[in-house]
Protein backbone atom coordinates (compact mmCIF):
# COMPACT_ATOMS: atom_id res chain seq x y z
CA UNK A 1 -132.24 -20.07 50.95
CA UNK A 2 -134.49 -23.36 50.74
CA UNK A 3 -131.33 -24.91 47.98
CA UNK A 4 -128.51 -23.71 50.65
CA UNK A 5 -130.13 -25.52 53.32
CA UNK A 6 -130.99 -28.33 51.75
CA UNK A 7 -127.18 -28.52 51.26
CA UNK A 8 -126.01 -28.11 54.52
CA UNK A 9 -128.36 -30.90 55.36
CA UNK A 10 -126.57 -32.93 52.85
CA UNK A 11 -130.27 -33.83 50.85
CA UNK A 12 -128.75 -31.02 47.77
CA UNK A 13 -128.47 -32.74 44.46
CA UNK A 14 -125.18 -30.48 43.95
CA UNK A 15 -122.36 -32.26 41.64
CA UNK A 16 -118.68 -31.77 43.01
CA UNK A 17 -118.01 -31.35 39.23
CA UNK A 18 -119.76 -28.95 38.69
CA UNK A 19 -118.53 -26.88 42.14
CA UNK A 20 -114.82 -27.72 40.63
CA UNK A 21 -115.71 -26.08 37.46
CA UNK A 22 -117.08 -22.87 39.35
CA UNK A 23 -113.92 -22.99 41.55
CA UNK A 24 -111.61 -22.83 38.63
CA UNK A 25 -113.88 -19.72 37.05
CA UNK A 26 -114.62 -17.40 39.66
CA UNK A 27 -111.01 -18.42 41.61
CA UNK A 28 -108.08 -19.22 39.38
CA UNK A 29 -109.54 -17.41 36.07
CA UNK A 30 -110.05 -14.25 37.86
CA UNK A 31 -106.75 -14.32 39.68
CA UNK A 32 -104.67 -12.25 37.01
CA UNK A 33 -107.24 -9.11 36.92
CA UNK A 34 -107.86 -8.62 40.71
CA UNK A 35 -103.89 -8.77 40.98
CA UNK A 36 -103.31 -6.16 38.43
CA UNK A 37 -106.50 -3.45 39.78
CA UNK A 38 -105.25 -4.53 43.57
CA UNK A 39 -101.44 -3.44 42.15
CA UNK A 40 -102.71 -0.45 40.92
CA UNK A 41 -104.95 0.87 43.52
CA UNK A 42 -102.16 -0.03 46.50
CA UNK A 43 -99.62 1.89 43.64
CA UNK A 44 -102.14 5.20 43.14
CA UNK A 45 -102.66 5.03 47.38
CA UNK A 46 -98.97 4.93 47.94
CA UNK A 47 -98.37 7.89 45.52
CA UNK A 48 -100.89 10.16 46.67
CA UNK A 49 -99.91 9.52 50.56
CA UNK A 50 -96.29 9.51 49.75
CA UNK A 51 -96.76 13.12 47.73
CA UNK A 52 -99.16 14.78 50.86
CA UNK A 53 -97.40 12.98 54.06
CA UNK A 54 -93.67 13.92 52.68
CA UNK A 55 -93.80 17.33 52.85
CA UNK A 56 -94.54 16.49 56.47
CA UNK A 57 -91.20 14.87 56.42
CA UNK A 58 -93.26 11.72 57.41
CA UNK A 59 -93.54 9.71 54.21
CA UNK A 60 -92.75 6.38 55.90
CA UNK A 61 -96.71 6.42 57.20
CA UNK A 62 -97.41 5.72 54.02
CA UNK A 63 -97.34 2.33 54.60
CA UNK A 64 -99.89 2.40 57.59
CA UNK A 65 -102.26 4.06 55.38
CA UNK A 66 -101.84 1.56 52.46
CA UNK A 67 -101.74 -1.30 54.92
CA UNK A 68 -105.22 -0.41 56.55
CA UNK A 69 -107.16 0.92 53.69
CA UNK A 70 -106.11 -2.06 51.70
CA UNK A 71 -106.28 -4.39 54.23
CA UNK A 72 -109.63 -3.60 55.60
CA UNK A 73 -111.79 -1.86 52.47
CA UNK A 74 -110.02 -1.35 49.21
CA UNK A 75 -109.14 -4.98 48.55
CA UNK A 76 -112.53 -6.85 49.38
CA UNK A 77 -114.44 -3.71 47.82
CA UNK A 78 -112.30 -3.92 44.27
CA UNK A 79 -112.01 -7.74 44.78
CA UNK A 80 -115.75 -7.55 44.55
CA UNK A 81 -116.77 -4.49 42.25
CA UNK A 82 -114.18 -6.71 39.76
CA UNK A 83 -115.83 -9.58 40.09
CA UNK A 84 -119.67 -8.11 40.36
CA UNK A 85 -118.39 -7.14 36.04
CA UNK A 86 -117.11 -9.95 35.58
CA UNK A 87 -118.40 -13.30 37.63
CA UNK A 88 -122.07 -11.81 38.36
CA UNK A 89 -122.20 -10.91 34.56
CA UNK A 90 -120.94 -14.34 33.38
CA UNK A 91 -124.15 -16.13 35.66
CA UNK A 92 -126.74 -13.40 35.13
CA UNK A 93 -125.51 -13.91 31.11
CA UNK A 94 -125.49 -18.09 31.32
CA UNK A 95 -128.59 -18.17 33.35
CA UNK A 96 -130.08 -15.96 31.03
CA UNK A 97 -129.16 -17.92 27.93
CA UNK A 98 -130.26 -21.46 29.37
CA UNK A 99 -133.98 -19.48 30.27
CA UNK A 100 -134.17 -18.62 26.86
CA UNK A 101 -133.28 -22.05 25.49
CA UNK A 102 -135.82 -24.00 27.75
CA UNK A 103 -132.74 -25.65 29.40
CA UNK A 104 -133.87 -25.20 32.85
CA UNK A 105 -137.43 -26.31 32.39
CA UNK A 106 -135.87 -29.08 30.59
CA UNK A 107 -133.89 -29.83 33.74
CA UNK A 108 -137.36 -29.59 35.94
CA UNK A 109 -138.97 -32.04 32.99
CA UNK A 110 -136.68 -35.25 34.09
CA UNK A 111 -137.04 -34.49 38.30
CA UNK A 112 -134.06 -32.15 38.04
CA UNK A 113 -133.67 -28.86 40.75
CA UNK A 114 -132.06 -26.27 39.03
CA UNK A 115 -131.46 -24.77 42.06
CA UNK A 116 -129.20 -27.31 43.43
CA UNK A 117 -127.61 -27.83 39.76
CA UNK A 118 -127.51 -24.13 39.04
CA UNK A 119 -127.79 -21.59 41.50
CA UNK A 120 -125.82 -23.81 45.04
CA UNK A 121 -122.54 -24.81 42.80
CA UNK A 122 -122.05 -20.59 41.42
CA UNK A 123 -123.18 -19.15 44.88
CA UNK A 124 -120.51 -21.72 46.93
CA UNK A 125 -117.88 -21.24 44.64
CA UNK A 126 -117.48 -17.74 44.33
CA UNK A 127 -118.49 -17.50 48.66
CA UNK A 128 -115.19 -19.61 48.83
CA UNK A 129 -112.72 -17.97 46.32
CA UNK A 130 -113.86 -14.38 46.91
CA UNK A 131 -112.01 -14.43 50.39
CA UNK A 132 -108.86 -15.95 48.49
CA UNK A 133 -109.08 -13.10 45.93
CA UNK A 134 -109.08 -10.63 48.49
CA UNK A 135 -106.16 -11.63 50.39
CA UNK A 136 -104.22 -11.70 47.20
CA UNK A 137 -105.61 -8.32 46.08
CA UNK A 138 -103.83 -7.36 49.58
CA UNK A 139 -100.58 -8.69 48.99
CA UNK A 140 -100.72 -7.14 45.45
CA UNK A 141 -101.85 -3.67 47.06
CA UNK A 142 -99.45 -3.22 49.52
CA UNK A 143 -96.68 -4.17 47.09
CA UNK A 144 -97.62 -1.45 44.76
CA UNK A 145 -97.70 0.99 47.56
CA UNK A 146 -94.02 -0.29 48.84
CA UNK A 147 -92.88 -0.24 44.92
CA UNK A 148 -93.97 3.52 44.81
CA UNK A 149 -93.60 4.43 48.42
CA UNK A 150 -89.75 3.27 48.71
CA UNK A 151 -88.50 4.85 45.36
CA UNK A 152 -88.51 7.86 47.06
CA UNK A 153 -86.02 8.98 49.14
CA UNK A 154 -85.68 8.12 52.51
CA UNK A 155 -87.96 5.32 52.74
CA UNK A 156 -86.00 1.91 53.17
CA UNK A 157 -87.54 -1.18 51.89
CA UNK A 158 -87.02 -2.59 55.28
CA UNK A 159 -88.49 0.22 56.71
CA UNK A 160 -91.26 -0.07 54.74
CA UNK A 161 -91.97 -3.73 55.32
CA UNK A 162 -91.34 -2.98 59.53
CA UNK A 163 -93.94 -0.14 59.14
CA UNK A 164 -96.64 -2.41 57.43
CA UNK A 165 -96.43 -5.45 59.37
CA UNK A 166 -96.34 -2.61 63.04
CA UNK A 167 -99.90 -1.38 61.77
CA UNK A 168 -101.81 -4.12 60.68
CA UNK A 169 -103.55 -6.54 62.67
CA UNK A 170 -105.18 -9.57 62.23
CA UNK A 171 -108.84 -7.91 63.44
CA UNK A 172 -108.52 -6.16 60.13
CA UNK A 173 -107.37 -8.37 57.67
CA UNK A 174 -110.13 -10.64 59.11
CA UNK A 175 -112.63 -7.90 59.02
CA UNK A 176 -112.17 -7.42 55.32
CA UNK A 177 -111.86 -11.05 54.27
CA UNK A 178 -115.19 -11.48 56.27
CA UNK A 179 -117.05 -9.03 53.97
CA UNK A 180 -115.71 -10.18 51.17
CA UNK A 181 -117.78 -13.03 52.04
CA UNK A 182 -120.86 -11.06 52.16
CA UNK A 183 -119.88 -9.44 48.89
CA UNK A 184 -119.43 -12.56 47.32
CA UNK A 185 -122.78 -14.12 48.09
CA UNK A 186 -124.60 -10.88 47.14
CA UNK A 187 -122.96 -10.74 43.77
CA UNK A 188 -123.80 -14.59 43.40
CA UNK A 189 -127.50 -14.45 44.31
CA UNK A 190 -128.11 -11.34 42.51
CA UNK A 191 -126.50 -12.91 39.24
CA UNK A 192 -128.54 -15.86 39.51
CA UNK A 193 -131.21 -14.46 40.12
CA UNK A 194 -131.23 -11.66 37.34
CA UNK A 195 -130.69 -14.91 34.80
CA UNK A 196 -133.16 -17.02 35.78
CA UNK A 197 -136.12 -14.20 36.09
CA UNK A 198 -134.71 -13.20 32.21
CA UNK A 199 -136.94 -13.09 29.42
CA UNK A 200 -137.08 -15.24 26.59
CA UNK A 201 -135.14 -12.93 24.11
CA UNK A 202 -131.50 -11.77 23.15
CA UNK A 203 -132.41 -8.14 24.57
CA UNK A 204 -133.70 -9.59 27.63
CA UNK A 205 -130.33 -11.52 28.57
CA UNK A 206 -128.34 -7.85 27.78
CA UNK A 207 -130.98 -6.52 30.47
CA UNK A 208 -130.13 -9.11 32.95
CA UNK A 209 -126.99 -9.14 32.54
CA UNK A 210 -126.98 -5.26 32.89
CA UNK A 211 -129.06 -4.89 35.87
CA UNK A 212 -126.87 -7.64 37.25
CA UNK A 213 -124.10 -5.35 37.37
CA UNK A 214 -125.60 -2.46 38.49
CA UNK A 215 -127.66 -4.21 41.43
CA UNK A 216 -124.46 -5.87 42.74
CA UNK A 217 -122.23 -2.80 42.71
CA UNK A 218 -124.66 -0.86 44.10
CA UNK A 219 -125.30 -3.35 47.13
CA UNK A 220 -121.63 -4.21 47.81
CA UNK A 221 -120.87 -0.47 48.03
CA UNK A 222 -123.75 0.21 50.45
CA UNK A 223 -123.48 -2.62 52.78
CA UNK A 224 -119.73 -1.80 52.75
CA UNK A 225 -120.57 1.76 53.97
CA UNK A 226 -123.27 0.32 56.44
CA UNK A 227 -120.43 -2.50 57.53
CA UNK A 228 -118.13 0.49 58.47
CA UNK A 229 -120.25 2.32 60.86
CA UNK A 230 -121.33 -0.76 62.39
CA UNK A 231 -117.24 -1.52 63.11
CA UNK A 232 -116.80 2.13 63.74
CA UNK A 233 -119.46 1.95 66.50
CA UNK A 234 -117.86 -1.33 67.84
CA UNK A 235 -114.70 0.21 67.72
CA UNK A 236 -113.18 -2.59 65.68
């Protein structure tokens, strides 16, 4: 918290490099795999709906349902369950290994924060690119769903497209890309801070890195379902 506002009061010792690099990594690196789950998920939600609502004879709300869940749960919560294995690994893992090497003392030795060269540039990075992420894990989920939903018959790709853009709002797209936010700082903080309380052994990175996983799942998933009834009770 002290490292975050020493930033905003522009006194942080952060590089831009090293912000770019953390850009590039938690953004454009993790671009391909959040496409593919969001695909899949929007895909498996369109099937399922499509299978239950058509004997119904009202398959075409299919796309509200894909639209909404995606929109304002599935794609920030698999956006950041994704990147809780992947990014919150990767900093628990690096943190771990410079702990164990005496690089961050070594940083502390010459009048160095670690915090501001460590901890600000991964937490800032992947607080700005989660939000990205999860509006392309939308577009990728509601594709699937239209790819699955619209092969069967009666469902008109313009139909489908009319339907989807007729239930979703902009109060919940922004309502998911804001807790992807949240997400995204909790998976950052708990990361860093799993690697830099690591021991000073090979097994005690694999711990970090492990609990790092765990811990951030387990948070994102109940601040998600504390996030809903909050909305639910704001009718938002």
């Amino acid at each position: 918290t002290y490292a975050l506002g020493r930033l905003l009061r522009g006194r942080s010792q952060l590089r831009m490099r090293d912000l770019a690099l953390q850009l590039q990594e938690c953004g454009a690196e993790a671009l391909p795999i959040v496409a593919l789950i969001g695909f899949l998920v929007g895909s498996i939600i369109g099937f399922v709906g499509a299978t239950v609502l058509e004997t119904y004879g009202a398959t075409l709300y299919t796309a509200n349902m894909v639209a909404i869940a995606v929109a304002r749960e599935l794609g920030a919560l698999m956006t950041a369950i994704i990147l809780s294995g992947r990014t919150g690994a990767a900093f628990a893992a690096n943190l771990g290994t410079m702990r164990t090497n005496e690089e961050i003392e070594a940083l502390q030795t010459v009048g160095l924060n670690p915090m501001d060269f460590l901890v600000v540039p991964r937490v800032v990075g992947l607080c700005l690119m989660i939000p990205l992420l999860t509006a392309f894990a939308d577009l990728a989920g509601i594709a699937g769903g239209m790819l699955v939903t619209t092969s069967m018959p009666n469902v008109t790709l313009a139909a489908y497209l009319h339907a989807t853009l007729k239930s979703l709002t902009l109060t919940q797209v922004l309502i998911g890309l804001g807790k992807s936010v949240l997400f995204g700082a909790i998976i950052a903080l708990v990361g860093c801070r799993r690697g830099l309380e690591c021991g000073r052994s090979a097994a005690a990175v694999g711990l970090a890195t492990t609990s790092a996983v765990v811990v951030s799942i387990t948070l994102v998933i109940a601040l998600d379902g504390l996030l809903a009834v909050v909305f639910n009770a704001l009718r938002l």
